[in-house]
C-alpha atoms as a PDB file:
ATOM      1  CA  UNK A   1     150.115 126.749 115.205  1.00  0.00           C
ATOM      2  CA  UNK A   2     153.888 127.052 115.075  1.00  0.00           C
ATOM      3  CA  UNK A   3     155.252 127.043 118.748  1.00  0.00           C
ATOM      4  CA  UNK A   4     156.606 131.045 117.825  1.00  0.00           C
ATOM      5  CA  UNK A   5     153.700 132.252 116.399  1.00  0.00           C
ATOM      6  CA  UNK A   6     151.416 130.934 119.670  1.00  0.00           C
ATOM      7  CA  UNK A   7     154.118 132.514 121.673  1.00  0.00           C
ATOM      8  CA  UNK A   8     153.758 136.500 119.935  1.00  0.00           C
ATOM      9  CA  UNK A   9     150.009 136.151 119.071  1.00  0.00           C
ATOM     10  CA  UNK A  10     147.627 138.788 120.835  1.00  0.00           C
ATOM     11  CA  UNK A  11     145.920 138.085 123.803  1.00  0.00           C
ATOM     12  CA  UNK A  12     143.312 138.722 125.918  1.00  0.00           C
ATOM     13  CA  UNK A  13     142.122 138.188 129.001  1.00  0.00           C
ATOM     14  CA  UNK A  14     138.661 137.562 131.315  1.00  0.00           C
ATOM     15  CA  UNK A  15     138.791 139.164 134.403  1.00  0.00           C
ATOM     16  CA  UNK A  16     136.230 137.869 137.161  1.00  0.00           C
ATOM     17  CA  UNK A  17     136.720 141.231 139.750  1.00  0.00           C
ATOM     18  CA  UNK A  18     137.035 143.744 138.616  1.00  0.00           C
ATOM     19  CA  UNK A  19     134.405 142.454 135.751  1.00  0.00           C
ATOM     20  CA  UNK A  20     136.815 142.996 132.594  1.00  0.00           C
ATOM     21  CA  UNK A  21     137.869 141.331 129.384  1.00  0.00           C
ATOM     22  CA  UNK A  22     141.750 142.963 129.141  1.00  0.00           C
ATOM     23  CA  UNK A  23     142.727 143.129 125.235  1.00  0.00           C
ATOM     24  CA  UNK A  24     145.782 143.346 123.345  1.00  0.00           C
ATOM     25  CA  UNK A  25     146.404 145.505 120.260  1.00  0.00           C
ATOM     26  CA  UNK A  26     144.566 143.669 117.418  1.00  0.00           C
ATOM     27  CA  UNK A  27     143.299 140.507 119.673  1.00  0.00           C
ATOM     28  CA  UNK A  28     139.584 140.695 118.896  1.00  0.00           C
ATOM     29  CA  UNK A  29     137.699 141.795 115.601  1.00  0.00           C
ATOM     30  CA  UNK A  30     135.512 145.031 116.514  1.00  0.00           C
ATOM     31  CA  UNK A  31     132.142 142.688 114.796  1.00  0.00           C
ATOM     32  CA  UNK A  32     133.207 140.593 117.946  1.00  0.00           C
ATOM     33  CA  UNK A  33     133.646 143.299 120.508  1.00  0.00           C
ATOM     34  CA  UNK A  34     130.781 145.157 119.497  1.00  0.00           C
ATOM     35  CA  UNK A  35     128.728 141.722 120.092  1.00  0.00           C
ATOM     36  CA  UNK A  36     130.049 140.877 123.643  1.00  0.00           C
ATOM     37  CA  UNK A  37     129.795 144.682 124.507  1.00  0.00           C
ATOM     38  CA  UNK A  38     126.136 144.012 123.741  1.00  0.00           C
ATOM     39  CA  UNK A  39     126.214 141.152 126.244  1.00  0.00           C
ATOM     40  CA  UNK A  40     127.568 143.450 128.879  1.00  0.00           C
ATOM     41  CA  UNK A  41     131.375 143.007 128.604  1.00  0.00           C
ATOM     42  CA  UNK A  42     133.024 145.600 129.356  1.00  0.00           C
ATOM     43  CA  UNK A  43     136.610 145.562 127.728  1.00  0.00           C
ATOM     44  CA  UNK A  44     139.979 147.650 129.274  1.00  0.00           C
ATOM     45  CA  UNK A  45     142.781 147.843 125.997  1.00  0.00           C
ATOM     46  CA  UNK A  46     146.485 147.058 127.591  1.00  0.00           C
ATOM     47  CA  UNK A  47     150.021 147.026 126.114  1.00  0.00           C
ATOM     48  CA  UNK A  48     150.657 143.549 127.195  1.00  0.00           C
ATOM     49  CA  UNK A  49     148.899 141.074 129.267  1.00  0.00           C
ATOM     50  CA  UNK A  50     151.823 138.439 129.952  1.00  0.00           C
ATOM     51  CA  UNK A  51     155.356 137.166 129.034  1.00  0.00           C
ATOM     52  CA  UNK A  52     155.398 134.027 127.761  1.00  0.00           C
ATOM     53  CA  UNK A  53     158.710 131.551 127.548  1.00  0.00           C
ATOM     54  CA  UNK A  54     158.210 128.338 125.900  1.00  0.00           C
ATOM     55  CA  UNK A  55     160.025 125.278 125.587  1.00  0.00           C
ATOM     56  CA  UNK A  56     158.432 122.365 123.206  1.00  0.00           C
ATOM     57  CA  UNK A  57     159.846 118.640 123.240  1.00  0.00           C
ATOM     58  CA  UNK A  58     160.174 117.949 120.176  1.00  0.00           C
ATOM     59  CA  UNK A  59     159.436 114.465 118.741  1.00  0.00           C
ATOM     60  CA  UNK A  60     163.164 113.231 118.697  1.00  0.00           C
ATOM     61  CA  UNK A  61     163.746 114.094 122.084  1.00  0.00           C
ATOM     62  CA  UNK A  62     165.640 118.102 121.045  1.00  0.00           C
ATOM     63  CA  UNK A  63     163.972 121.404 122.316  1.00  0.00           C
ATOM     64  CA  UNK A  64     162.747 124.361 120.662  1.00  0.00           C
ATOM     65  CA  UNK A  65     162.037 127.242 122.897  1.00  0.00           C
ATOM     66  CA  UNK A  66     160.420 130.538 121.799  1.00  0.00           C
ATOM     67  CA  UNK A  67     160.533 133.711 123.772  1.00  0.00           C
ATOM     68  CA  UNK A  68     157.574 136.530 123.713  1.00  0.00           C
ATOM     69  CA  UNK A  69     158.835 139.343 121.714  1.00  0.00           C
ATOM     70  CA  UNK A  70     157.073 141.418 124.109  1.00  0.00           C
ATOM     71  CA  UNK A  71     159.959 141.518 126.648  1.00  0.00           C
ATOM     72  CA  UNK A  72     162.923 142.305 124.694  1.00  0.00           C
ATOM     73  CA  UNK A  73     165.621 141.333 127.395  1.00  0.00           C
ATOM     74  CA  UNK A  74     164.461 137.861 127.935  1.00  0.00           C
ATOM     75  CA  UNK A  75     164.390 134.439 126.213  1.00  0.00           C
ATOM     76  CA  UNK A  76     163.578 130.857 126.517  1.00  0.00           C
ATOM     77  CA  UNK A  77     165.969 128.120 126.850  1.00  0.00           C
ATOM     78  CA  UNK A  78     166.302 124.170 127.522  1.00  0.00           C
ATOM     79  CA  UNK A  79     169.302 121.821 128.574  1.00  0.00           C
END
């Protein structure tokens, strides 16, 4: 997956306490939800789990960062 797209995909998250699986908008498939709901996980829907910068070293030595379009006033960056 493209170093961007990893960056701005949905997430989700496992909490241990409280007992929680924290979702993003469009992270799981409801099939999937309703099958760990019938396990017993309980799920709490968020805006946004985390902010994610990343820089990637590129094979020739140059850097490509991507910033999480989630946080509008931010961005990544390598020197």
């Amino acid at each position: 997956m493209p170093l961007d797209q990893a960056v701005s995909s949905p997430r989700f998250h496992h909490q241990w306490l409280p007992d929680r699986i924290m979702i993003e908008k469009e992270t799981l498939d409801t099939n999937t939800i309703l099958a760990l709901k019938a396990m017993g996980h309980n799920f709490h829907r968020v805006t946004s789990i985390a902010k994610v910068k990343a820089i990637h070293v590129l094979p020739d030595g140059k850097l490509h960062g991507a910033a999480d379009p989630r946080n509008t006033d931010d961005d990544a960056k390598g020197y």
